[in-house]
C-alpha atoms as a PDB file:
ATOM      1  CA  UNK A   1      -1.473  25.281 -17.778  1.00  0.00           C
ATOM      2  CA  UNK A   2      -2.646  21.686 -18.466  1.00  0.00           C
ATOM      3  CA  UNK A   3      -0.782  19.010 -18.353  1.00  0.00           C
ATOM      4  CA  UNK A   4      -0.207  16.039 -20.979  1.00  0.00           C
ATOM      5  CA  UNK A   5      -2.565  13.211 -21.412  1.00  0.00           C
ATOM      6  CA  UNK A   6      -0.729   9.821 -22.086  1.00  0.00           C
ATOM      7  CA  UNK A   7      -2.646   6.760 -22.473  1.00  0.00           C
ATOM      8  CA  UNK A   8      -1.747   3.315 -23.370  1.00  0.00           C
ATOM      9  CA  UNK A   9       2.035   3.329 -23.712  1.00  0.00           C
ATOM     10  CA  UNK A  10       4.520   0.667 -21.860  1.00  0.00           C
ATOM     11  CA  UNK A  11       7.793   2.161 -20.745  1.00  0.00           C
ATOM     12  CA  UNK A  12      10.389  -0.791 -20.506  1.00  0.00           C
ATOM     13  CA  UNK A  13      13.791  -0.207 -18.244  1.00  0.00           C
ATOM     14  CA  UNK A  14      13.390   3.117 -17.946  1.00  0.00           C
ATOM     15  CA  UNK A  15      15.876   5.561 -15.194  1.00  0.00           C
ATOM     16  CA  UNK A  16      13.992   8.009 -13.476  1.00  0.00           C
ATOM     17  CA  UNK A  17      16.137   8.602 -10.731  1.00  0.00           C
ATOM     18  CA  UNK A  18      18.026  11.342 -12.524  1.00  0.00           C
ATOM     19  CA  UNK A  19      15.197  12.463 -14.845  1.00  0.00           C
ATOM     20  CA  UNK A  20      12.308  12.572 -13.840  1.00  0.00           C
ATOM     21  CA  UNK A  21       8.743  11.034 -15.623  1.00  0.00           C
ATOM     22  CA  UNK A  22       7.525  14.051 -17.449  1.00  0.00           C
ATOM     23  CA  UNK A  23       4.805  15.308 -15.661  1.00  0.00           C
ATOM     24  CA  UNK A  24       1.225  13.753 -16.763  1.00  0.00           C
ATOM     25  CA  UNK A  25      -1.802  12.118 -16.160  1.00  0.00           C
ATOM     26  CA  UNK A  26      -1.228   8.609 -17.343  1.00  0.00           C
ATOM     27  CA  UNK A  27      -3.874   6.613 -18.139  1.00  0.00           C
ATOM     28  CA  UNK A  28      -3.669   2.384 -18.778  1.00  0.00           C
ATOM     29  CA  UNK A  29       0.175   2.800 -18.811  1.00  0.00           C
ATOM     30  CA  UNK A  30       2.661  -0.128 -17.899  1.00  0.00           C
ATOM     31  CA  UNK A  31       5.620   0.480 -16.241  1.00  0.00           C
ATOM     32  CA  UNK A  32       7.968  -2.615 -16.483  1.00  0.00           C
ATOM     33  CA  UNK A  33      11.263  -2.676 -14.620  1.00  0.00           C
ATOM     34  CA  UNK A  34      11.833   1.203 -14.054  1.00  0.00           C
ATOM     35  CA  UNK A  35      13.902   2.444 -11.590  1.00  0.00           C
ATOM     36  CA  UNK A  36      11.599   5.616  -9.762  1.00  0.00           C
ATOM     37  CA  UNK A  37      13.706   5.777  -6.596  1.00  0.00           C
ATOM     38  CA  UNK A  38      13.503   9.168  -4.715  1.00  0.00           C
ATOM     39  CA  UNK A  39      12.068  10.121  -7.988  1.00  0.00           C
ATOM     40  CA  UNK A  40       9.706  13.027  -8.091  1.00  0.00           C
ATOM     41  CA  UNK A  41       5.762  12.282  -8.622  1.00  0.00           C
ATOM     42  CA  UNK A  42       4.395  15.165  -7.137  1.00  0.00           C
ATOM     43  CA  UNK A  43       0.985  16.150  -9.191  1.00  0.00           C
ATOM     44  CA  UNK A  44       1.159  12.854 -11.517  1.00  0.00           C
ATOM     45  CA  UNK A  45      -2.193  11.281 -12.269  1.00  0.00           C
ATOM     46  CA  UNK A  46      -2.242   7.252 -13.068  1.00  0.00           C
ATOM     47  CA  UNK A  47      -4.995   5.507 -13.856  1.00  0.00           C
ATOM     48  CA  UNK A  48      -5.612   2.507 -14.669  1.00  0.00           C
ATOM     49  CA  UNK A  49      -1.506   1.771 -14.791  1.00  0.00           C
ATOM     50  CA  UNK A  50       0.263  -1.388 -13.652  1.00  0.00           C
ATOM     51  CA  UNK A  51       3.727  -1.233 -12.520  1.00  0.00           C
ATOM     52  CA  UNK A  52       5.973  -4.383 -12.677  1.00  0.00           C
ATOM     53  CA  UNK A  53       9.080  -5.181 -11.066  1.00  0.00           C
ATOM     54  CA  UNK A  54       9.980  -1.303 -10.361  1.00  0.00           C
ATOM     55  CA  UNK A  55      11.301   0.081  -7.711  1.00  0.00           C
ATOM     56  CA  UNK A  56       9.104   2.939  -6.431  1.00  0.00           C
ATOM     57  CA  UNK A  57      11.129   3.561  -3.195  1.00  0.00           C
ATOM     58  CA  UNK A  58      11.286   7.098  -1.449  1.00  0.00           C
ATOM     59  CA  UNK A  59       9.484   8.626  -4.201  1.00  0.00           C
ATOM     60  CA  UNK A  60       8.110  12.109  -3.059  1.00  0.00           C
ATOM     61  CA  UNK A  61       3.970  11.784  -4.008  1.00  0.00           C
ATOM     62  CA  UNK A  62       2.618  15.216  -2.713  1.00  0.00           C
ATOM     63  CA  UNK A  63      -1.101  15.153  -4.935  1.00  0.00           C
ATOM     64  CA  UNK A  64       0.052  12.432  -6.654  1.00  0.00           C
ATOM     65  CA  UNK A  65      -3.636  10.606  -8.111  1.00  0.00           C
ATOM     66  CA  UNK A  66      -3.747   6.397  -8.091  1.00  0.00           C
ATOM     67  CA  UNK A  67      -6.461   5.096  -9.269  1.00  0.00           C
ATOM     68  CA  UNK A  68      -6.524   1.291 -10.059  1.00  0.00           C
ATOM     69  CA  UNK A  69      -3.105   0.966  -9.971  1.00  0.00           C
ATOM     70  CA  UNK A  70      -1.543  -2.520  -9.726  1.00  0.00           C
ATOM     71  CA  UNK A  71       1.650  -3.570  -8.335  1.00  0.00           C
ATOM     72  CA  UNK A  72       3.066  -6.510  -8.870  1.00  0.00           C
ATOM     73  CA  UNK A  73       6.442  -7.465  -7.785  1.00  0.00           C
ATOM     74  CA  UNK A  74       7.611  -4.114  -7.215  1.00  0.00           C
ATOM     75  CA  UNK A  75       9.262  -2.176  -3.879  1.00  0.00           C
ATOM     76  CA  UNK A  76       7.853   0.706  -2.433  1.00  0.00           C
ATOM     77  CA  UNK A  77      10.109   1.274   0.510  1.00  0.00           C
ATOM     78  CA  UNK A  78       9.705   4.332   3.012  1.00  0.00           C
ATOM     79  CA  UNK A  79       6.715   6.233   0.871  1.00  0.00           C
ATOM     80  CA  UNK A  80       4.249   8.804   2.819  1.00  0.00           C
ATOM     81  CA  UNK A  81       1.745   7.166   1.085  1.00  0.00           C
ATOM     82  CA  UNK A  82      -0.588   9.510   3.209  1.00  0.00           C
ATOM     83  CA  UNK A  83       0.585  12.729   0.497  1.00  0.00           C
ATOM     84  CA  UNK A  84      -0.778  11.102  -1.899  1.00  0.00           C
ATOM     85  CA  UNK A  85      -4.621  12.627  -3.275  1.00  0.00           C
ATOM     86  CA  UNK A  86      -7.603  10.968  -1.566  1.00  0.00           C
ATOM     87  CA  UNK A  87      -9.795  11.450  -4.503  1.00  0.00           C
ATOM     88  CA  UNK A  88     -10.430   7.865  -5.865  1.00  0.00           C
ATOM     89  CA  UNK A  89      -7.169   6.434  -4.468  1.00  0.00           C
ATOM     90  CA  UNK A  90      -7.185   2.785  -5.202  1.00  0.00           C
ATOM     91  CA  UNK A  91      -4.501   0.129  -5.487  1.00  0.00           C
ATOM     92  CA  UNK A  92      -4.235  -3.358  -5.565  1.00  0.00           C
ATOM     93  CA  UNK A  93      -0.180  -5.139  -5.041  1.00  0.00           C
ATOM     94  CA  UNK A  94       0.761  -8.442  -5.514  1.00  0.00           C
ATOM     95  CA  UNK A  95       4.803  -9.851  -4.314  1.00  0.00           C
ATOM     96  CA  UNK A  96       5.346  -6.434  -3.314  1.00  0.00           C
ATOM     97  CA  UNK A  97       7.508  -4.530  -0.603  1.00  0.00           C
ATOM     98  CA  UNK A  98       5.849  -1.542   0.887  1.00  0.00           C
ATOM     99  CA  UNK A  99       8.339  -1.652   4.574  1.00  0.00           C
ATOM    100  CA  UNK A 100       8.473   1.410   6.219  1.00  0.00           C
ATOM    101  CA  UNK A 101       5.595   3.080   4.515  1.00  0.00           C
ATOM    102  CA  UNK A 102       3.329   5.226   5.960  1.00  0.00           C
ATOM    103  CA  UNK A 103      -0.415   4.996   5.435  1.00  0.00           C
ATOM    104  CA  UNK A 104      -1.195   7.356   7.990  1.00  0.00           C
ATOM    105  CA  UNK A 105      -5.074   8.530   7.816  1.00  0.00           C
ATOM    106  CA  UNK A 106      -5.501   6.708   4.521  1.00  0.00           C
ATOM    107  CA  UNK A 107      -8.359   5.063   3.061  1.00  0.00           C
ATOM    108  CA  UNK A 108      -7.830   1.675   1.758  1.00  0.00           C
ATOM    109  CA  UNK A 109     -11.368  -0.109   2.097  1.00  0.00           C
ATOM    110  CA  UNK A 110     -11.256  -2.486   0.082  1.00  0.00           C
ATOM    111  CA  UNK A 111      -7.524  -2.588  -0.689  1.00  0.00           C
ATOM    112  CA  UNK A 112      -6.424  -6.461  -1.645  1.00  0.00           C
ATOM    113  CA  UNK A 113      -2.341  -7.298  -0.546  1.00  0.00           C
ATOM    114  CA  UNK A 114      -1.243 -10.669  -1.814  1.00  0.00           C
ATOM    115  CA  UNK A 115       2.118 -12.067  -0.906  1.00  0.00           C
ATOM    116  CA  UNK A 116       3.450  -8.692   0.207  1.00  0.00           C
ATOM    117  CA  UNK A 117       5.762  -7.441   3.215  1.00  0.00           C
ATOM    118  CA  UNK A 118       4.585  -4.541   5.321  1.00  0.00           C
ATOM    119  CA  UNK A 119       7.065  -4.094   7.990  1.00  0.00           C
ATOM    120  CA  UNK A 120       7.133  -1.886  10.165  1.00  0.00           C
ATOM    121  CA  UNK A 121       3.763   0.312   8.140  1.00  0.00           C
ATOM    122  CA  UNK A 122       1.952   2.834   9.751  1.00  0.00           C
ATOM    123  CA  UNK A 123      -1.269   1.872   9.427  1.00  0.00           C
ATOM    124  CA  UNK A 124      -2.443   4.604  12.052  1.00  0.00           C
ATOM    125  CA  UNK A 125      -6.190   6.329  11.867  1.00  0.00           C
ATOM    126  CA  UNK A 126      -6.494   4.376   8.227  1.00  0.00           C
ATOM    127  CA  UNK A 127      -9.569   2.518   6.614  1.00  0.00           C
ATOM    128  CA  UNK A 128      -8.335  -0.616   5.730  1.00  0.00           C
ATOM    129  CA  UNK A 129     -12.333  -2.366   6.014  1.00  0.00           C
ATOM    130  CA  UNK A 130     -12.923  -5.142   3.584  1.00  0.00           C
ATOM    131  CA  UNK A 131      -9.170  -4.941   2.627  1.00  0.00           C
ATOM    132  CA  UNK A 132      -7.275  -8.319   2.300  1.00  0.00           C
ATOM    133  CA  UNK A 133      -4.142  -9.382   3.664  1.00  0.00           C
ATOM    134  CA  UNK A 134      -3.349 -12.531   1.374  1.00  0.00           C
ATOM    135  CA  UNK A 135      -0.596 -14.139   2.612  1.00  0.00           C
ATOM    136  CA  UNK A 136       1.182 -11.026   4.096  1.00  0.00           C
ATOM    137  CA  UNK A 137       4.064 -10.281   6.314  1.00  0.00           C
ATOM    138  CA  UNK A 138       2.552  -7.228   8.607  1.00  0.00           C
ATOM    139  CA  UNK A 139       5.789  -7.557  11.020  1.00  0.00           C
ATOM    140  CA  UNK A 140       5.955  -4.562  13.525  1.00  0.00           C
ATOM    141  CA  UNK A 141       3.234  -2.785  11.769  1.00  0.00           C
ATOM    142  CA  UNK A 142       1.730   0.010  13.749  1.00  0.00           C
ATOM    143  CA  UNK A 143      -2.185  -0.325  13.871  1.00  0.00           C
ATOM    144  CA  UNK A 144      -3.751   2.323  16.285  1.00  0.00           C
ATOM    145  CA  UNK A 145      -7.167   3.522  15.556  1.00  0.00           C
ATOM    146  CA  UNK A 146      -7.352   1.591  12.150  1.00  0.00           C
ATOM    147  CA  UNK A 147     -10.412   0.579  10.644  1.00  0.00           C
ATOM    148  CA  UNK A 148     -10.229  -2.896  10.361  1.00  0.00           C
ATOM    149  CA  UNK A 149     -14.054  -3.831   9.992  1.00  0.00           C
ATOM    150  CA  UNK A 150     -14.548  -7.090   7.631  1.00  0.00           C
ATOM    151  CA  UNK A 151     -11.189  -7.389   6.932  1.00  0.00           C
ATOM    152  CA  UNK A 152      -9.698 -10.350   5.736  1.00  0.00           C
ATOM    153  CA  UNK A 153      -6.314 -11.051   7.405  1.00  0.00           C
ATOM    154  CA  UNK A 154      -6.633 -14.958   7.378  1.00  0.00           C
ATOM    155  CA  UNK A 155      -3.457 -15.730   5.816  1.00  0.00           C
ATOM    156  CA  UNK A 156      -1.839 -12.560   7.160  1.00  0.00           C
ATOM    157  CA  UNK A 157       1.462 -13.710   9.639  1.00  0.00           C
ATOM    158  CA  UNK A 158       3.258 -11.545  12.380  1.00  0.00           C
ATOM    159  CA  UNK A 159       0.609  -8.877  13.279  1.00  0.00           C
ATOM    160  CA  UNK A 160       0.441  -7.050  16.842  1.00  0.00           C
ATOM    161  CA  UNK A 161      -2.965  -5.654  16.696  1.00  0.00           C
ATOM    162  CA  UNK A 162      -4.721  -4.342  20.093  1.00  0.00           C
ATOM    163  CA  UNK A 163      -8.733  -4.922  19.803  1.00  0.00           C
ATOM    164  CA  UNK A 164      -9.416  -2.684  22.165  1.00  0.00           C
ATOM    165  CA  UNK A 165      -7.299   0.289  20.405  1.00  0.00           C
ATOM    166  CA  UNK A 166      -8.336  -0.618  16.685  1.00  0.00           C
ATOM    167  CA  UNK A 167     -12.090  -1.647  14.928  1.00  0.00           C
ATOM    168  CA  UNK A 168     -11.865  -5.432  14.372  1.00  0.00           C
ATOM    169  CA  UNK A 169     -15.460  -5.648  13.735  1.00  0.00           C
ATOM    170  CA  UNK A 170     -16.279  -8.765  11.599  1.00  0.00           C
ATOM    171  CA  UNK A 171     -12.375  -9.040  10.592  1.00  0.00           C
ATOM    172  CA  UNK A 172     -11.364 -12.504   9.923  1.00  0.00           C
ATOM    173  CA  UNK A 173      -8.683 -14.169  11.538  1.00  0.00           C
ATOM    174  CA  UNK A 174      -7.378 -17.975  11.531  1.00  0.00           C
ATOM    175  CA  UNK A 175      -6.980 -19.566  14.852  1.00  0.00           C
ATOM    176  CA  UNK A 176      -3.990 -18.650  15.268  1.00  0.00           C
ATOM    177  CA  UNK A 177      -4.127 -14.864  14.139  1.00  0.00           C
ATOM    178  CA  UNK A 178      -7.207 -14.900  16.658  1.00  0.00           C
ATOM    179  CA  UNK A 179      -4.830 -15.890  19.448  1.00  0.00           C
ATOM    180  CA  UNK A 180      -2.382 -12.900  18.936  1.00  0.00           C
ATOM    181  CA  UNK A 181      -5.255  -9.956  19.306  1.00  0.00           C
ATOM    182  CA  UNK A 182      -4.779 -11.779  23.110  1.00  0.00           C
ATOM    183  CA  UNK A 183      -0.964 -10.516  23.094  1.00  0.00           C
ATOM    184  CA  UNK A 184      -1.992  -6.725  24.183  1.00  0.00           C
ATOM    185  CA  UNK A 185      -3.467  -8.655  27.796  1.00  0.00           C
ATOM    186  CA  UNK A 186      -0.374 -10.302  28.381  1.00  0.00           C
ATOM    187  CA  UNK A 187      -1.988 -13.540  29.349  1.00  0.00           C
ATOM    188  CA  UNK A 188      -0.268 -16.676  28.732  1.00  0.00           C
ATOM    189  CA  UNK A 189      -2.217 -19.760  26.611  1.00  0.00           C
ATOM    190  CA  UNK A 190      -0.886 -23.042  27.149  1.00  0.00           C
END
């Protein structure tokens, strides 16, 4: 049984919490203040779709497909973000909330966060090389085993992340971000 092909549509203020989207691959879509929470996306392809100011939280993604997706100003709270496909999964998020997310095992090279909030992510065994952190709040993130090779966390604030636990390879860090890979020796810097 195949399933529908929709392509260029905008859905404005739409409820899926009770209904759910109709099952589809969706292709240069835009989602504009939709309400997806705990919603069911299981086997939904987007492509090429933006979402704006929706909230995406607990939605259950098992072989889900993003590719190219953008978020911007949206709130992705507490998704297994690891269920999700791994063929061509790509995203870019901008003023976004992805706290308590997991990315568990995920690859994200070359994944760009601007002005986001990532508490408390799981960012365990995942490829996030070349990926930028633009001006992001990685607060009690857990990075163990992550790929962080030529990653860009310049402007990233409030990271814990153990050098000697994680690839940090050619990363970039400001001075100060520099100073807190130190925080796993317990030295003190005066």
């Amino acid at each position: 049984m195949s399933i529908p092909f929709i392509a260029d549509k905008t859905f404005d203020k739409k409820d899926y919490r009770k209904e759910n989207l109709t099952k589809a691959e969706y292709d240069n879509c835009i989602f504009i203040n939709c309400d997806f929470t705990d919603s069911y996306l299981s086997a939904v392809s987007f492509t090429d779709c933006q979402f704006k100011d929706c909230n995406l939280s607990g939605i259950k993604v098992k072989d889900a497909t993003f590719k190219d997706v953008l978020f911007s100003h949206c709130k992705l709270l507490g998704i297994n973000f690891y269920e999700f496909s791994d063929f061509l999964f790509s995203f870019e998020a901008h003023h976004s909330i992805f706290s308590f997310s997991s990315f568990y095992n995920k690859n994200l090279n070359q994944t760009r966060f601007s002005h986001c909030i990532l508490e408390k992510v799981d960012f365990t065994n995942a490829n996030l090389s070349k990926s930028c952190f633009d001006h992001t709040d990685l607060k009690q993130a857990t990075f163990d085993n992550t790929n962080l090779e030529k990653a860009d966390l310049t402007k990233a604030s409030n990271f814990d992340i153990n050098p000697e636990t994680n690839n940090v390879k050619c990363a970039k860090f400001s001075k100060e971000g520099a100073l807190s890979l130190l925080n796993t020796f317990k030295i003190v810097i005066e």
